[in-house]
PDB file of N, CA and C in Angstrom:
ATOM      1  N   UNK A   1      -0.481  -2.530 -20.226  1.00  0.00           N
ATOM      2  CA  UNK A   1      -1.548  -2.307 -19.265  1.00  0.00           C
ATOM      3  C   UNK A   1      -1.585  -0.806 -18.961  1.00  0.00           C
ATOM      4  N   UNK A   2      -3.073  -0.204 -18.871  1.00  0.00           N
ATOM      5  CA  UNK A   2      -2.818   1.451 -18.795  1.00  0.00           C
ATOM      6  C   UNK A   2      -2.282   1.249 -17.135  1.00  0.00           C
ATOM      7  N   UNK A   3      -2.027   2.416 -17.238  1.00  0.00           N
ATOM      8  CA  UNK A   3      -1.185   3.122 -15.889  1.00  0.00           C
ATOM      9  C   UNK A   3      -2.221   3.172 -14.655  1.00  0.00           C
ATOM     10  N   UNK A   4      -3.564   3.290 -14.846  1.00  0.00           N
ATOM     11  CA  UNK A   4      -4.335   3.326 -13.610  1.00  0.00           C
ATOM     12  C   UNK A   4      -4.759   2.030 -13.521  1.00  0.00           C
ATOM     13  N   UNK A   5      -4.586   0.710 -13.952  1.00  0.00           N
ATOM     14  CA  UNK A   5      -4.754  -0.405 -13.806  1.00  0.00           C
ATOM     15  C   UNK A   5      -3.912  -1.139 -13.122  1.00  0.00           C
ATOM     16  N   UNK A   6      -2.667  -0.133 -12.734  1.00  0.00           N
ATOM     17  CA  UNK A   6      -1.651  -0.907 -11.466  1.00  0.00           C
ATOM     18  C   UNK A   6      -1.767  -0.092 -10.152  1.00  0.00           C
ATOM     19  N   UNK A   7      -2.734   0.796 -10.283  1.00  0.00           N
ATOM     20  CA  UNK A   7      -3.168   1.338  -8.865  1.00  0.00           C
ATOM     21  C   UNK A   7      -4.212   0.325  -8.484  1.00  0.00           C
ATOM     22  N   UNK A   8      -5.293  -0.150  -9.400  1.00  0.00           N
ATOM     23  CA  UNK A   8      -6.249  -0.717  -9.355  1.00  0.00           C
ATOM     24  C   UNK A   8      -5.999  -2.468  -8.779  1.00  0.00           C
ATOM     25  N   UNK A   9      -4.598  -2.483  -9.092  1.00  0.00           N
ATOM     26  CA  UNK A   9      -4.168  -4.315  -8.817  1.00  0.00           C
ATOM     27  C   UNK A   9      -3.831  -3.972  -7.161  1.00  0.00           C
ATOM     28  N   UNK A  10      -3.050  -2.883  -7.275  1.00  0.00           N
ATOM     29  CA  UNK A  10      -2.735  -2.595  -5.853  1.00  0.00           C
ATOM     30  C   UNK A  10      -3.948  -2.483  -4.798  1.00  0.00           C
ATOM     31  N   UNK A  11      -4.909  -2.005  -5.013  1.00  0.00           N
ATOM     32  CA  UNK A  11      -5.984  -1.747  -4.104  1.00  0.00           C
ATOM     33  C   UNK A  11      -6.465  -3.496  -4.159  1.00  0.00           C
ATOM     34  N   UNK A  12      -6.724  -4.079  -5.440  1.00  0.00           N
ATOM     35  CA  UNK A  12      -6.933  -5.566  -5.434  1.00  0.00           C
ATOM     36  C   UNK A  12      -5.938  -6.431  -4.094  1.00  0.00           C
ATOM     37  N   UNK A  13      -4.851  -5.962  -4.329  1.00  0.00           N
ATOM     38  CA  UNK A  13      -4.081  -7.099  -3.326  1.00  0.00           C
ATOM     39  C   UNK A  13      -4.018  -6.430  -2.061  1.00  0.00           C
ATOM     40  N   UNK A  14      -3.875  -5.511  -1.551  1.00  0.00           N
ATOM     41  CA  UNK A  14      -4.012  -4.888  -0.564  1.00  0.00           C
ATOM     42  C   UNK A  14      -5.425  -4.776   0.610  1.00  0.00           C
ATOM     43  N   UNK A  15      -6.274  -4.202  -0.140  1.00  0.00           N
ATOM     44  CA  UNK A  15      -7.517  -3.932   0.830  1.00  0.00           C
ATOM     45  C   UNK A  15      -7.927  -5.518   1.235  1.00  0.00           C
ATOM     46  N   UNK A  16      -7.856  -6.632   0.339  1.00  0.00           N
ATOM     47  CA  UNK A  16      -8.398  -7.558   1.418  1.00  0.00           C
ATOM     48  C   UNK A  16      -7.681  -8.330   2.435  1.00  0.00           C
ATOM     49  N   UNK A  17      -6.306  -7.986   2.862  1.00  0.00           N
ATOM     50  CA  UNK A  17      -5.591  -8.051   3.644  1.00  0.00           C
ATOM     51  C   UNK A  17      -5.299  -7.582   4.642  1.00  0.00           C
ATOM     52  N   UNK A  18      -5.668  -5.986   4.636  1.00  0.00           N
ATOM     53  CA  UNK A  18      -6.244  -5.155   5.717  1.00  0.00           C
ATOM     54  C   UNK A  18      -7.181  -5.361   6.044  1.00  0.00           C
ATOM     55  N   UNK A  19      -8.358  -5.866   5.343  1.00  0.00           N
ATOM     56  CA  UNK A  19      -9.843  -6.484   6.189  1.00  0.00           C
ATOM     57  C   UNK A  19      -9.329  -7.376   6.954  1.00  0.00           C
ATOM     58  N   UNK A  20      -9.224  -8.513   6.663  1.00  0.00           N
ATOM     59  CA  UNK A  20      -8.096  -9.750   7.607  1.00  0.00           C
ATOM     60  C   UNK A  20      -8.051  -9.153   8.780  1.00  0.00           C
ATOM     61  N   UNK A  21      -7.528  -7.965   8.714  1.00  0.00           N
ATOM     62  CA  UNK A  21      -6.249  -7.802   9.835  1.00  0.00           C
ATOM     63  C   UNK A  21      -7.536  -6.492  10.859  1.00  0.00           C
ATOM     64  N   UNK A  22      -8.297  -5.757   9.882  1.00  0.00           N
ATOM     65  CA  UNK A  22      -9.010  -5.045  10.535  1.00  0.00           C
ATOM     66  C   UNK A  22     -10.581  -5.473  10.440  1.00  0.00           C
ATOM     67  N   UNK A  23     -10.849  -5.820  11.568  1.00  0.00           N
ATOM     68  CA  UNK A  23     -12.451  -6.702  10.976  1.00  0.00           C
ATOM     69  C   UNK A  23     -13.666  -5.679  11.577  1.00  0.00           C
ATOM     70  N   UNK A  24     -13.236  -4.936  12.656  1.00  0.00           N
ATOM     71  CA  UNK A  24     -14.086  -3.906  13.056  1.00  0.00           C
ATOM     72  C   UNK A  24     -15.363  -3.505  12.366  1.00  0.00           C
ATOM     73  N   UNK A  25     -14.669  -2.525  11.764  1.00  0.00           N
ATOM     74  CA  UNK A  25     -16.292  -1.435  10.694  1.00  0.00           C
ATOM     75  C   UNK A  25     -15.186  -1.637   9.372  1.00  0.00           C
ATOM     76  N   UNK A  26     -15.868  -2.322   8.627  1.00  0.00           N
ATOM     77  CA  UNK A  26     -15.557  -2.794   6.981  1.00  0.00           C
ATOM     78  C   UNK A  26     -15.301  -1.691   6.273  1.00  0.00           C
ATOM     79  N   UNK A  27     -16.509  -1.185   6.101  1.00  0.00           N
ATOM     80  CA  UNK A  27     -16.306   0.283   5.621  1.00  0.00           C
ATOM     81  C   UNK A  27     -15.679   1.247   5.665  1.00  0.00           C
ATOM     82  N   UNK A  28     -15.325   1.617   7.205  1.00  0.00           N
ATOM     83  CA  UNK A  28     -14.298   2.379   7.333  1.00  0.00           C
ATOM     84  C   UNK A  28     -13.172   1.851   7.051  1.00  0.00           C
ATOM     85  N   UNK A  29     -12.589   0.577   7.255  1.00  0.00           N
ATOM     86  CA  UNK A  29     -11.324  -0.305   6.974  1.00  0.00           C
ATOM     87  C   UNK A  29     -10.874   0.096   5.337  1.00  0.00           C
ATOM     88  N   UNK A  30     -11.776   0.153   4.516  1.00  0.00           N
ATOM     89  CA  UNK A  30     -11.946   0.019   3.221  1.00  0.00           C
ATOM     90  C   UNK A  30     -11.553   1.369   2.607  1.00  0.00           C
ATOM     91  N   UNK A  31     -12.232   1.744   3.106  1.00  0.00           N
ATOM     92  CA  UNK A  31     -12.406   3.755   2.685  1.00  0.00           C
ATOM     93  C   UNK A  31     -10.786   3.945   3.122  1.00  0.00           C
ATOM     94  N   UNK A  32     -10.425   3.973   4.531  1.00  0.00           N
ATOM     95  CA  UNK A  32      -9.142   4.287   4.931  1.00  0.00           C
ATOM     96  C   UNK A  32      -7.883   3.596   4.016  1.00  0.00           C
ATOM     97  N   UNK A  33      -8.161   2.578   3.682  1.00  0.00           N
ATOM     98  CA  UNK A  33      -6.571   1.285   3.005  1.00  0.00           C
ATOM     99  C   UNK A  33      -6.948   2.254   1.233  1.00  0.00           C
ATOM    100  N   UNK A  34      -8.328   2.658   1.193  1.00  0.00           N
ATOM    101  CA  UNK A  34      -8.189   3.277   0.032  1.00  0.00           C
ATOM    102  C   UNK A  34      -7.749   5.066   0.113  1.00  0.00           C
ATOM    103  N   UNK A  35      -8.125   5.405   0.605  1.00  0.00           N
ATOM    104  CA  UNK A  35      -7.857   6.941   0.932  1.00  0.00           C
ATOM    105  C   UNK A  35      -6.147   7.173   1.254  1.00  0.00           C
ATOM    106  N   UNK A  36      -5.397   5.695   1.868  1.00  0.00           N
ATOM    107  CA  UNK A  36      -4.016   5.746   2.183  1.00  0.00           C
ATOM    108  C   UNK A  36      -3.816   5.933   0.924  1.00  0.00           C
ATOM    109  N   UNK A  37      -3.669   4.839  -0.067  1.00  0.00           N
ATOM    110  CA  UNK A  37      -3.237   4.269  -1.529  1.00  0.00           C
ATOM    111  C   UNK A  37      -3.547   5.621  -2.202  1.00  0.00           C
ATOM    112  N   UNK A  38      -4.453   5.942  -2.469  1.00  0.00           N
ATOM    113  CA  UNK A  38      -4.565   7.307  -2.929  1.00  0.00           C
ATOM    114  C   UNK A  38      -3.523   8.463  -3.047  1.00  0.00           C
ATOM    115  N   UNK A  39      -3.253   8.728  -1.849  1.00  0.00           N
ATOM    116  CA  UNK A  39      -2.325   9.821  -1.613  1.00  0.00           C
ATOM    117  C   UNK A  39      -0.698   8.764  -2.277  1.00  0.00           C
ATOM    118  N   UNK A  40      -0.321   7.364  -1.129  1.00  0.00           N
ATOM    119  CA  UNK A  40       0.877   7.112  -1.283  1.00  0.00           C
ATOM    120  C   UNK A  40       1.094   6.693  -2.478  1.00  0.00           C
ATOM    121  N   UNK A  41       0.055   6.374  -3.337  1.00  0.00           N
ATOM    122  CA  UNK A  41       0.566   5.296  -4.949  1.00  0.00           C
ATOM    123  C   UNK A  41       0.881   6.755  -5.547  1.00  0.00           C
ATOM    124  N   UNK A  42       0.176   7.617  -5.774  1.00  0.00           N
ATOM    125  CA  UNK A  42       0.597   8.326  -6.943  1.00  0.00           C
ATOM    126  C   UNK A  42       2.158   9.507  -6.482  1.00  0.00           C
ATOM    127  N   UNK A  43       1.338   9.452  -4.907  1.00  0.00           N
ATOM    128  CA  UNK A  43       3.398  10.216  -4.585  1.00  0.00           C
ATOM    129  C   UNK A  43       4.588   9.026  -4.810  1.00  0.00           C
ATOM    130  N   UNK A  44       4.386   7.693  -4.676  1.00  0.00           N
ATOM    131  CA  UNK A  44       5.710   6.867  -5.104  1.00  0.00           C
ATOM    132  C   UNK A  44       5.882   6.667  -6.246  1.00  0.00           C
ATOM    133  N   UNK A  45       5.154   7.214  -7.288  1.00  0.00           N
ATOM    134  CA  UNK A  45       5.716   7.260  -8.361  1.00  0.00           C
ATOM    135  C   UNK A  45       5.891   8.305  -9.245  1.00  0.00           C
ATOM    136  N   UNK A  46       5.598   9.913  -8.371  1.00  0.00           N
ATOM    137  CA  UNK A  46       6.363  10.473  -8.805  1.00  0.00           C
ATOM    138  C   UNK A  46       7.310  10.721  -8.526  1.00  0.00           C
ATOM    139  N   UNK A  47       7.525  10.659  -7.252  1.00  0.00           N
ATOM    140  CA  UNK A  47       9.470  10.129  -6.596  1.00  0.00           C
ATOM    141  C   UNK A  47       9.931   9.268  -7.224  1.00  0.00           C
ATOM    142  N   UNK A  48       9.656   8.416  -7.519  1.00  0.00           N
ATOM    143  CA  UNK A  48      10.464   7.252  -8.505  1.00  0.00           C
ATOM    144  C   UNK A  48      10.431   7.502  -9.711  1.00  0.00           C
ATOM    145  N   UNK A  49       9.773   8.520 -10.332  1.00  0.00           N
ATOM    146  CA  UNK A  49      10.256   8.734 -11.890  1.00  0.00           C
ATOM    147  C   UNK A  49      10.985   9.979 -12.201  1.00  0.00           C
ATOM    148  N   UNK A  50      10.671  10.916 -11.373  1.00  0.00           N
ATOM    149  CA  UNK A  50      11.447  12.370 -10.859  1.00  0.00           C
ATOM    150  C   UNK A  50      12.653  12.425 -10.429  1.00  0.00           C
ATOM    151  N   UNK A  51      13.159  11.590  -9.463  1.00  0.00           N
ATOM    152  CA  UNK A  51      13.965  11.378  -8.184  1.00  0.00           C
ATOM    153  C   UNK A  51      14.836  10.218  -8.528  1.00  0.00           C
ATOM    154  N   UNK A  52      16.289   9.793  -8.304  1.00  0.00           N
ATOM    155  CA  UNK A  52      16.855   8.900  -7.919  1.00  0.00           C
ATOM    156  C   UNK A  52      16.512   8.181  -6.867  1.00  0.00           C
ATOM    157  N   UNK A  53      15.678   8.114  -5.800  1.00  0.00           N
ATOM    158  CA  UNK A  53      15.531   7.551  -5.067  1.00  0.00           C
ATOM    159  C   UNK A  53      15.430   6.188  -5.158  1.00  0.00           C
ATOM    160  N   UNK A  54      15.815   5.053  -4.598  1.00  0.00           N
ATOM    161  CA  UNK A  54      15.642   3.693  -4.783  1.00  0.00           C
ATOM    162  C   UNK A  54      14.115   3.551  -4.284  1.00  0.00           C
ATOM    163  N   UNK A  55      13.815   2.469  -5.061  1.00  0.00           N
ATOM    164  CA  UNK A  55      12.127   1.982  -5.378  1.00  0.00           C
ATOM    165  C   UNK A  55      12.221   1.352  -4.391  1.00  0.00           C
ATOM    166  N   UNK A  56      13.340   0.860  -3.125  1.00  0.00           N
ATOM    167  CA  UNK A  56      12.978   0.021  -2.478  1.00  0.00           C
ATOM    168  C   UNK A  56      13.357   0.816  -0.724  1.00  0.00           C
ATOM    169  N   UNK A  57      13.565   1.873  -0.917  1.00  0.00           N
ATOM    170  CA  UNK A  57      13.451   3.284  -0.433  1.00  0.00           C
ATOM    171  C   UNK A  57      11.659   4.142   0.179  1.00  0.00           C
ATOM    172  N   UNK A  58      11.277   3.955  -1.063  1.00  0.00           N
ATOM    173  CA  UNK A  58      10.228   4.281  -1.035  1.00  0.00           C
ATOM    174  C   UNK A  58       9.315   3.488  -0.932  1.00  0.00           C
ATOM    175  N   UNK A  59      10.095   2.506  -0.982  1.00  0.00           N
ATOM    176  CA  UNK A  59       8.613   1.533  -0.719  1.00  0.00           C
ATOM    177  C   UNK A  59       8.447   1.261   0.561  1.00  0.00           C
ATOM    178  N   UNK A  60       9.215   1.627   1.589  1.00  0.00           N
ATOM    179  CA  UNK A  60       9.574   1.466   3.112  1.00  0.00           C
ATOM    180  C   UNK A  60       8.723   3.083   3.383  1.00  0.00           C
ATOM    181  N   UNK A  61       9.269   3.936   2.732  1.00  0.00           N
ATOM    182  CA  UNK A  61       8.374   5.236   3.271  1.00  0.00           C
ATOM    183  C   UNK A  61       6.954   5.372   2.953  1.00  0.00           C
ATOM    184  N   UNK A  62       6.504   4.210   1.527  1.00  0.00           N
ATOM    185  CA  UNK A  62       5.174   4.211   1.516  1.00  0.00           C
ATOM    186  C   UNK A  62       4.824   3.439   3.168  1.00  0.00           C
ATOM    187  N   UNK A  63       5.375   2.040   3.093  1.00  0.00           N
ATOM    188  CA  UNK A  63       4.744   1.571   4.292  1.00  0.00           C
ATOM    189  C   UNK A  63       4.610   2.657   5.778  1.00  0.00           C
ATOM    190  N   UNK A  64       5.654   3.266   5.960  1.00  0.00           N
ATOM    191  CA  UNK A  64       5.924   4.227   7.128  1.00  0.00           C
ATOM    192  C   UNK A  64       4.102   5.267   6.949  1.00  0.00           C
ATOM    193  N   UNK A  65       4.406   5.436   6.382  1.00  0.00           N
ATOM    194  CA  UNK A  65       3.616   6.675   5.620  1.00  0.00           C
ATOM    195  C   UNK A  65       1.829   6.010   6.063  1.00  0.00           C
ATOM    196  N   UNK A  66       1.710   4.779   5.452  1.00  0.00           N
ATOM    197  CA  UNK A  66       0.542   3.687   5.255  1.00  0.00           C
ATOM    198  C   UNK A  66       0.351   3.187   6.811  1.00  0.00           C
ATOM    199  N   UNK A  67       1.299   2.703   7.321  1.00  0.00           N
ATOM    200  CA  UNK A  67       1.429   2.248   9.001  1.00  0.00           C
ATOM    201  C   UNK A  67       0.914   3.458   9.894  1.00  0.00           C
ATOM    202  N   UNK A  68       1.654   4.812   9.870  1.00  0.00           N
ATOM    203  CA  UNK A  68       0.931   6.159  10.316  1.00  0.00           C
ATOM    204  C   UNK A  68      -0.680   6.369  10.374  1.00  0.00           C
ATOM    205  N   UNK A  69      -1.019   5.935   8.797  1.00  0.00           N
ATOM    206  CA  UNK A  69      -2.391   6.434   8.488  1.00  0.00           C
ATOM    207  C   UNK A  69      -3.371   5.010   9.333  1.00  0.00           C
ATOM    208  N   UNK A  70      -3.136   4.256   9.184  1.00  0.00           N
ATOM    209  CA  UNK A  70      -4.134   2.943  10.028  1.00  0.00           C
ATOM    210  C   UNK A  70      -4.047   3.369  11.284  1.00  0.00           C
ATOM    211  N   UNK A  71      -2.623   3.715  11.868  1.00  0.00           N
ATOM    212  CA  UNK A  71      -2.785   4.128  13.108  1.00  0.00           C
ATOM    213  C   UNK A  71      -3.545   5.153  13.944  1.00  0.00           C
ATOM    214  N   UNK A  72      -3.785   6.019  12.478  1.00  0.00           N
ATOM    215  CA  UNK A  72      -4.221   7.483  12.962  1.00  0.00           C
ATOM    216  C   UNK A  72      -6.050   6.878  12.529  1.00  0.00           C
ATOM    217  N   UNK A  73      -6.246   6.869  11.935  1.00  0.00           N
ATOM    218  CA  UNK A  73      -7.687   5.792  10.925  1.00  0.00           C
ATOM    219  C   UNK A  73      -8.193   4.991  12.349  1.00  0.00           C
ATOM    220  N   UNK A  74      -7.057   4.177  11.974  1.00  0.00           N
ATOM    221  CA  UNK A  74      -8.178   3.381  12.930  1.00  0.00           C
ATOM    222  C   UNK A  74      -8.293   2.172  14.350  1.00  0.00           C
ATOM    223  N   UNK A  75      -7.444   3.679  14.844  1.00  0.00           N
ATOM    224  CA  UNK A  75      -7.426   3.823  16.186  1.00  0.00           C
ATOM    225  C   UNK A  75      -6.843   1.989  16.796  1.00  0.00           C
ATOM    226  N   UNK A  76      -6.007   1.665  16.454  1.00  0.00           N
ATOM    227  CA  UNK A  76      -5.004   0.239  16.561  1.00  0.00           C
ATOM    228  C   UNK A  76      -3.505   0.480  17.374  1.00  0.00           C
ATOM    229  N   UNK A  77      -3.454  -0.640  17.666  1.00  0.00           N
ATOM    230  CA  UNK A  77      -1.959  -0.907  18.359  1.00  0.00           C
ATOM    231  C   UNK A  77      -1.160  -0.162  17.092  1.00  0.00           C
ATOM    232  N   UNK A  78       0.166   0.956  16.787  1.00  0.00           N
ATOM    233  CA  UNK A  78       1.011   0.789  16.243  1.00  0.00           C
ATOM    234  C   UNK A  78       1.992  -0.340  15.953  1.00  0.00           C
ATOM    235  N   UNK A  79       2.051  -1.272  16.930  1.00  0.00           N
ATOM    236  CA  UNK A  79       2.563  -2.620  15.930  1.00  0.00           C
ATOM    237  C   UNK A  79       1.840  -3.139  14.781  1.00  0.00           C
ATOM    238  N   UNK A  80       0.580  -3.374  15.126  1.00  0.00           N
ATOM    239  CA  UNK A  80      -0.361  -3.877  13.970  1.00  0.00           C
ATOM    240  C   UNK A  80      -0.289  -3.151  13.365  1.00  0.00           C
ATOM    241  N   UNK A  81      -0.761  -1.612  13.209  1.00  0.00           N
ATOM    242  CA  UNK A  81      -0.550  -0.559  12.221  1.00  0.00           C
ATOM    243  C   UNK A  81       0.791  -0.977  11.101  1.00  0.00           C
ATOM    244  N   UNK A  82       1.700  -0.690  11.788  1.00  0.00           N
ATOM    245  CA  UNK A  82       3.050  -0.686  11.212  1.00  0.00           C
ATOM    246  C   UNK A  82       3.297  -1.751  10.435  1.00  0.00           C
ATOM    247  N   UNK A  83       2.371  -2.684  11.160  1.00  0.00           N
ATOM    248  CA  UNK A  83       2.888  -4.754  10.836  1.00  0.00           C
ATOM    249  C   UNK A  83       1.919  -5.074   9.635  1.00  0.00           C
ATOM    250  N   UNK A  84       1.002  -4.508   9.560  1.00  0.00           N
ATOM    251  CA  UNK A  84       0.152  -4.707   8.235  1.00  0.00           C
ATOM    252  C   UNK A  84       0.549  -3.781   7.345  1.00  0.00           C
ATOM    253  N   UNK A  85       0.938  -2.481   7.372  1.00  0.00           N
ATOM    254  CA  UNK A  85       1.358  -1.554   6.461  1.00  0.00           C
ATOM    255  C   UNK A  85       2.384  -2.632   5.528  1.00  0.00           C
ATOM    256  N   UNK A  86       3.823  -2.794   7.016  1.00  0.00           N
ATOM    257  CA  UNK A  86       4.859  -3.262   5.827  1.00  0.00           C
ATOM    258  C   UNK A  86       4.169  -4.796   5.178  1.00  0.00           C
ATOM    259  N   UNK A  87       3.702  -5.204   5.395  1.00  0.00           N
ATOM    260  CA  UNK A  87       3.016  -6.987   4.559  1.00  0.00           C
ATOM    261  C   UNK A  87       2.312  -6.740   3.940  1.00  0.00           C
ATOM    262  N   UNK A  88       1.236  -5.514   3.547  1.00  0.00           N
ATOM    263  CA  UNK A  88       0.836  -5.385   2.421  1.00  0.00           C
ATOM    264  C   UNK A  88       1.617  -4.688   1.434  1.00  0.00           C
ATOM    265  N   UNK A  89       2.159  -4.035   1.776  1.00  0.00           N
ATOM    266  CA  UNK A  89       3.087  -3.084   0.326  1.00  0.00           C
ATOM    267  C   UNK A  89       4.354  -4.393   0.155  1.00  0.00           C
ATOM    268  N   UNK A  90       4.865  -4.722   1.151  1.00  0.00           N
ATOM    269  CA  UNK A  90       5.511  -5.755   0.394  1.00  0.00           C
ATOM    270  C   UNK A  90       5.313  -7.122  -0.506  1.00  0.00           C
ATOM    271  N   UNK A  91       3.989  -7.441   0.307  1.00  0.00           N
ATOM    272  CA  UNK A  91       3.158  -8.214  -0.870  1.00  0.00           C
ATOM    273  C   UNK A  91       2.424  -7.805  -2.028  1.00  0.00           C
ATOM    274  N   UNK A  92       2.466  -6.473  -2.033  1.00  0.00           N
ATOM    275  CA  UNK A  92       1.824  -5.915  -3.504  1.00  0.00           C
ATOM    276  C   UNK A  92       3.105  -5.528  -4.113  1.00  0.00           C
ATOM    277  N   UNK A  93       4.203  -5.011  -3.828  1.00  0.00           N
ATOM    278  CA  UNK A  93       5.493  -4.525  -4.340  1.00  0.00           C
ATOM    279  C   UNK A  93       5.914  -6.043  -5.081  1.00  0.00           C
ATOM    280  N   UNK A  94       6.151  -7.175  -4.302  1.00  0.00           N
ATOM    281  CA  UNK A  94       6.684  -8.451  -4.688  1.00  0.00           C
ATOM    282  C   UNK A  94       5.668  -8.993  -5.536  1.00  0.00           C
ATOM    283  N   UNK A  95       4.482  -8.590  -5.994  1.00  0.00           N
ATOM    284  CA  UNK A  95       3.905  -9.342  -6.300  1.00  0.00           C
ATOM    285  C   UNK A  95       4.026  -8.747  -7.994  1.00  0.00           C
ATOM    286  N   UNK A  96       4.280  -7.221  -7.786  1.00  0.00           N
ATOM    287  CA  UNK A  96       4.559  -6.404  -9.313  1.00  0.00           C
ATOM    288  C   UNK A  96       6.004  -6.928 -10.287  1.00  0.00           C
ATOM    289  N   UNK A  97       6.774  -7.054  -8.842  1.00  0.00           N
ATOM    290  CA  UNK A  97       8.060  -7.532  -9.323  1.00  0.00           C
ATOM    291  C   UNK A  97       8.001  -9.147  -9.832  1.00  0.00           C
ATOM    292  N   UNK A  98       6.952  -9.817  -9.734  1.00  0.00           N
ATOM    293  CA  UNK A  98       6.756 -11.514 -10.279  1.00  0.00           C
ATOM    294  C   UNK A  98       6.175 -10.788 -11.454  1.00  0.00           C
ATOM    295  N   UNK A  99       5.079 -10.364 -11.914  1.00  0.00           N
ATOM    296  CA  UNK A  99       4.370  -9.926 -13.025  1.00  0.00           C
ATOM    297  C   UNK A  99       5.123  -9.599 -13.934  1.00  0.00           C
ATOM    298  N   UNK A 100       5.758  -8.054 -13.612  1.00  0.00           N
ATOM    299  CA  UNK A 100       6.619  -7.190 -14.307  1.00  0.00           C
ATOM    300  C   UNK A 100       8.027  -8.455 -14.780  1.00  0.00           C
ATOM    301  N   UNK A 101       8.337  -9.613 -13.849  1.00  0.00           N
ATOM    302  CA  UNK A 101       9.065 -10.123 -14.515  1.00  0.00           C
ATOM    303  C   UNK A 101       8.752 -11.303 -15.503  1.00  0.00           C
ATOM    304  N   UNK A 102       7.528 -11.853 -15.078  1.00  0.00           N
ATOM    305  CA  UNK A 102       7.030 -13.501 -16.007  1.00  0.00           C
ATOM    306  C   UNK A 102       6.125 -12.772 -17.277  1.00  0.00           C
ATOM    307  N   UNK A 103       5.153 -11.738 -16.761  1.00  0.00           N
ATOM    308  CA  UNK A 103       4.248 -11.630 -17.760  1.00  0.00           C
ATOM    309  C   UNK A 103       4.111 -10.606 -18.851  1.00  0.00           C
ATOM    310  N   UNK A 104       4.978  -9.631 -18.103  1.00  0.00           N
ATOM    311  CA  UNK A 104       5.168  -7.891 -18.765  1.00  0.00           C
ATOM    312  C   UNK A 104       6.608  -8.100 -19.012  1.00  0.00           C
TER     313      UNK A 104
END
């Protein structure tokens, strides 16, 4: 699978989970969960191919990182911020790690 087709699964499992959670203005919900992914997908993997860092390291600082930006976006409780950050990256992280193990 090319390499921008697992940014592309990620925005798949992600953004409609943040709608869920943010029902406000769609658009902005959308633009923001994408404008996060943007910046955090391509910095966690050049820390993870550069860097020793554990993948499961960074996948806590993506959420940190992702929880920040909703908060700052779109103007929410920091629990929710924080509480949807970590349940979507962990449901897109767990969901690479089923793939990467049954199908790839």
């Amino acid at each position: 699978m090319p390499f921008y087709a697992y940014f592309l699964l990620t925005l798949l499992l992600e953004l409609p989970i943040v709608l869920l959670f943010f029902k406000k203005d769609r658009k902005h919900v959308l633009l923001s969960g994408f404008l996060l992914n943007l910046f955090t997908w391509p910095l966690l993997h050049v820390l993870l191919f550069y860097t020793a860092i554990d993948i499961n390291l960074l996948e806590c600082g993506v959420s940190v990182v992702e929880g920040a930006g909703y908060y700052w976006l779109l103007h929410c409780r920091w629990q929710k911020a924080f509480g949807v950050a970590f349940l979507v990256n962990a449901f897109s992280y767990g969901t690479g790690l089923l793939l990467n193990h049954y199908i790839f």
